[in-house]
C-alpha atoms as a PDB file:
ATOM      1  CA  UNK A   1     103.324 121.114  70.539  1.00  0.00           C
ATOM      2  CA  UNK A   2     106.969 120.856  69.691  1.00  0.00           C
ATOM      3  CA  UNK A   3     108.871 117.513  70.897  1.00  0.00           C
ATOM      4  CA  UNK A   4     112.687 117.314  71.048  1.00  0.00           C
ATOM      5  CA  UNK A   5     114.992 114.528  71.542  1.00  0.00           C
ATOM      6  CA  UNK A   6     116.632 114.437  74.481  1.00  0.00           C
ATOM      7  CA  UNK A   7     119.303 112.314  75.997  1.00  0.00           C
ATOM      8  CA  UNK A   8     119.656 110.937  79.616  1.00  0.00           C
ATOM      9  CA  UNK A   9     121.971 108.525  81.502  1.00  0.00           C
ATOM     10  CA  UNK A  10     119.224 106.544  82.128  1.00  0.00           C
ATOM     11  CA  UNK A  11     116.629 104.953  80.752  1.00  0.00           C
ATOM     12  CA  UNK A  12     114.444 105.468  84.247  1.00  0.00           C
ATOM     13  CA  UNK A  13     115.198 109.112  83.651  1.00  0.00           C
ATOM     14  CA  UNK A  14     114.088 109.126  79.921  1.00  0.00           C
ATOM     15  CA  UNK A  15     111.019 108.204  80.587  1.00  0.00           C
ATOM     16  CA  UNK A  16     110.034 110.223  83.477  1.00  0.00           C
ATOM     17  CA  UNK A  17     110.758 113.467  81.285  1.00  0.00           C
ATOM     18  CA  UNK A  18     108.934 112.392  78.463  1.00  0.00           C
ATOM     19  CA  UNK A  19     106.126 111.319  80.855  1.00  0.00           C
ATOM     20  CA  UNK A  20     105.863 114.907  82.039  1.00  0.00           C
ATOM     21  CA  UNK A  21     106.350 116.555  79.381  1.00  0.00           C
ATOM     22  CA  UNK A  22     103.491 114.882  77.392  1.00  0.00           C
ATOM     23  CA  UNK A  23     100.793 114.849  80.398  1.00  0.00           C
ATOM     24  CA  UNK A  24     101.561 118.673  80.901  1.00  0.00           C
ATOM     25  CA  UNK A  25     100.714 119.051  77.495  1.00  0.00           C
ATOM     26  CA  UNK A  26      97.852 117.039  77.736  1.00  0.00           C
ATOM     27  CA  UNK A  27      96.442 118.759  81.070  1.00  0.00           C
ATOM     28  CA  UNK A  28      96.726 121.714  78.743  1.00  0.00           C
ATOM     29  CA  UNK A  29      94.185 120.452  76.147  1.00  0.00           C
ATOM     30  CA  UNK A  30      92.011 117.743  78.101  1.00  0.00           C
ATOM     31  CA  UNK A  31      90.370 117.816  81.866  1.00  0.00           C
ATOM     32  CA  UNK A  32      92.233 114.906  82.913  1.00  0.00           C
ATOM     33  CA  UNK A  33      90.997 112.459  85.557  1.00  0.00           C
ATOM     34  CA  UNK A  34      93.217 109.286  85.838  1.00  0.00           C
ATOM     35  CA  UNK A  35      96.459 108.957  84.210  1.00  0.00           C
ATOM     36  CA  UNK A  36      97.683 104.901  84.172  1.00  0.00           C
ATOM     37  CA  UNK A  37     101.183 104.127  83.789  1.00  0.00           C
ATOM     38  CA  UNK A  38     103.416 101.193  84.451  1.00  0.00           C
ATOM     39  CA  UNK A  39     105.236 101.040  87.503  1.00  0.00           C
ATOM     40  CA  UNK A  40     107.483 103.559  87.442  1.00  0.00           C
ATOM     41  CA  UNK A  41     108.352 104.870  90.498  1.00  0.00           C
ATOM     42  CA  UNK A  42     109.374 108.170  89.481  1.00  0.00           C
ATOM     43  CA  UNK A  43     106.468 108.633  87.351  1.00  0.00           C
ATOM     44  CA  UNK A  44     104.376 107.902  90.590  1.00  0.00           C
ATOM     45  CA  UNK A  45     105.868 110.494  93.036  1.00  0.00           C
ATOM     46  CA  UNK A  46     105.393 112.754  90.438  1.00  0.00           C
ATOM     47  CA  UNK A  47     101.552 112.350  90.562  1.00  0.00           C
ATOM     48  CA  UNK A  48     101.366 111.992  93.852  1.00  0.00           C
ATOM     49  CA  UNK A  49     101.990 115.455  93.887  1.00  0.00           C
ATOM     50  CA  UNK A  50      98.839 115.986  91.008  1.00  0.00           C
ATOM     51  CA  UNK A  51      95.616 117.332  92.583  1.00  0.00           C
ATOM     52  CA  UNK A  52      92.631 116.092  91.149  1.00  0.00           C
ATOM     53  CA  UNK A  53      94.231 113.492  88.936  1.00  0.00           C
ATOM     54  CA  UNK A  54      93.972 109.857  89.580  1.00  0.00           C
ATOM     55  CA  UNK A  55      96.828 107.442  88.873  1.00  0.00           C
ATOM     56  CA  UNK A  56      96.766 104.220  88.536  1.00  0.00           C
ATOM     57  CA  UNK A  57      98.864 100.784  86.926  1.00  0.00           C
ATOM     58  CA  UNK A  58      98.165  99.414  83.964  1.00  0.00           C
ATOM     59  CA  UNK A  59      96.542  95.471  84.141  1.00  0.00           C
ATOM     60  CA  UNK A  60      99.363  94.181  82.403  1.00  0.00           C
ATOM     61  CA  UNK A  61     101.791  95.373  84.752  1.00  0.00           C
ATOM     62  CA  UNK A  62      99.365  94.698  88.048  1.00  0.00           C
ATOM     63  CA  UNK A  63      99.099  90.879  86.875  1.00  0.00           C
ATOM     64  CA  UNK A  64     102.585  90.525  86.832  1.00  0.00           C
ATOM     65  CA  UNK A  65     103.646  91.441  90.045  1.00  0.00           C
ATOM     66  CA  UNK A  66     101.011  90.092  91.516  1.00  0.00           C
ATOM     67  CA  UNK A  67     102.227  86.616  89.828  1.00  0.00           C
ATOM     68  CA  UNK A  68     105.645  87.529  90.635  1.00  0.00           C
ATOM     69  CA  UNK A  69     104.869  88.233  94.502  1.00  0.00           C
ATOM     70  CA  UNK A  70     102.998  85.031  94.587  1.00  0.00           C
ATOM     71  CA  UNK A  71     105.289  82.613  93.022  1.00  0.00           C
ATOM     72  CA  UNK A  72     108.106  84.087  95.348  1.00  0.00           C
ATOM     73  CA  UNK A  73     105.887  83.121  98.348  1.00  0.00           C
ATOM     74  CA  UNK A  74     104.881  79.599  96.989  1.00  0.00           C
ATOM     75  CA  UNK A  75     108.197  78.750  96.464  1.00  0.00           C
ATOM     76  CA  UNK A  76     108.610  78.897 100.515  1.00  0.00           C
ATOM     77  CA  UNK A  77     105.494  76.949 101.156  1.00  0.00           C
ATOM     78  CA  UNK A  78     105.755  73.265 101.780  1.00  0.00           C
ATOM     79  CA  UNK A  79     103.902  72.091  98.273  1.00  0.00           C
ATOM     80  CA  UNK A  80     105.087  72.507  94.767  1.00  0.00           C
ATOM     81  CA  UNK A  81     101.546  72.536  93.848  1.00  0.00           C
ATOM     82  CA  UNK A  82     100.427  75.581  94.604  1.00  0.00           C
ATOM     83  CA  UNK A  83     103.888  77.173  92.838  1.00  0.00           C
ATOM     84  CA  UNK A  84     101.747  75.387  90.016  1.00  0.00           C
ATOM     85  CA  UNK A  85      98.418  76.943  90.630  1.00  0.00           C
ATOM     86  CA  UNK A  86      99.868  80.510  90.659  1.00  0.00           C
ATOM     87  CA  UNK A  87     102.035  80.299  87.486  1.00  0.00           C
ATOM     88  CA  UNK A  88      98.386  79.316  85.706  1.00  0.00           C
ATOM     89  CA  UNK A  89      96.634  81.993  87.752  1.00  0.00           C
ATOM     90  CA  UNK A  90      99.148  84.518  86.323  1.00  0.00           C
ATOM     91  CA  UNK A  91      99.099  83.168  83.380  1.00  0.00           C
ATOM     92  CA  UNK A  92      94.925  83.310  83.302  1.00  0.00           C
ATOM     93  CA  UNK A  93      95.213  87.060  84.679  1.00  0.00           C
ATOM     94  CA  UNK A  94      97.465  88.157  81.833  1.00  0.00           C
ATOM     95  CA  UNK A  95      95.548  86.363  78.780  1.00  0.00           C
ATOM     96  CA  UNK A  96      92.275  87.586  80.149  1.00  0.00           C
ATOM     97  CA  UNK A  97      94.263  91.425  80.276  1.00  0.00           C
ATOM     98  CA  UNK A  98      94.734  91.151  76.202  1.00  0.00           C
ATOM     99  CA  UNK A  99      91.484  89.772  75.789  1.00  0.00           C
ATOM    100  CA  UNK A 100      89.926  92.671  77.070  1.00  0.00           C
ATOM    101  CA  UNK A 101      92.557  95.099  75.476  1.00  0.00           C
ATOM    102  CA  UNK A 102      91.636  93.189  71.849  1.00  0.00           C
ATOM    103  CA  UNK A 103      88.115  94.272  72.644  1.00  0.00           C
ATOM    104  CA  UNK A 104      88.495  98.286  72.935  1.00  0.00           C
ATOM    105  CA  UNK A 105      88.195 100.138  70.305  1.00  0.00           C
ATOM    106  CA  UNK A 106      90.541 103.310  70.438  1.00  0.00           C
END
């Protein structure tokens, strides 16, 4: 396998095409299951259109906007406390994340 630099206007766009062009290569060498990216919403039309290949988000990037979603909501509820409690249940999510990335052995 060759790779080439290539240039876009974007980085969105950069890393869509490099995305594709590595997992076609890969889905020529390896029976590929799941596939887990970040959120990239480009990357996931693309393998929505993928038969028999799973996709799914990376922890890292799950805890996050799952922190992110919940901090927006507790910052319309009536108590500062629980804007409290999800910042430390984020913060919990994400530590346990590396924790069990540390642990795998690749």
């Amino acid at each position: 396998m060759t790779l080439q630099t290539v240039t876009r206007s974007s980085a969105v766009a950069s890393e869509k095409e490099a995305f594709v062009t590595l997992y076609t290569a890969a889905k020529e060498i390896f029976n590929l299951r799941s596939v887990t990216t970040d959120g990239n919403m480009s990357i996931r039309a693309f393998m929505r259109g993928e038969d028999g290949v799973k996709h799914g988000l990376d922890v890292w990037h799950l805890c996050k906007n799952l922190g992110k979603n919940l901090a927006r909501k507790a910052k319309t509820a009536v108590s500062a406390c629980c804007f409290v409690t999800v910042v430390l249940l984020n913060n919990n999510l994400i530590m346990m994340w590396y924790l069990q990335h540390d642990s795998v052995d690749v």
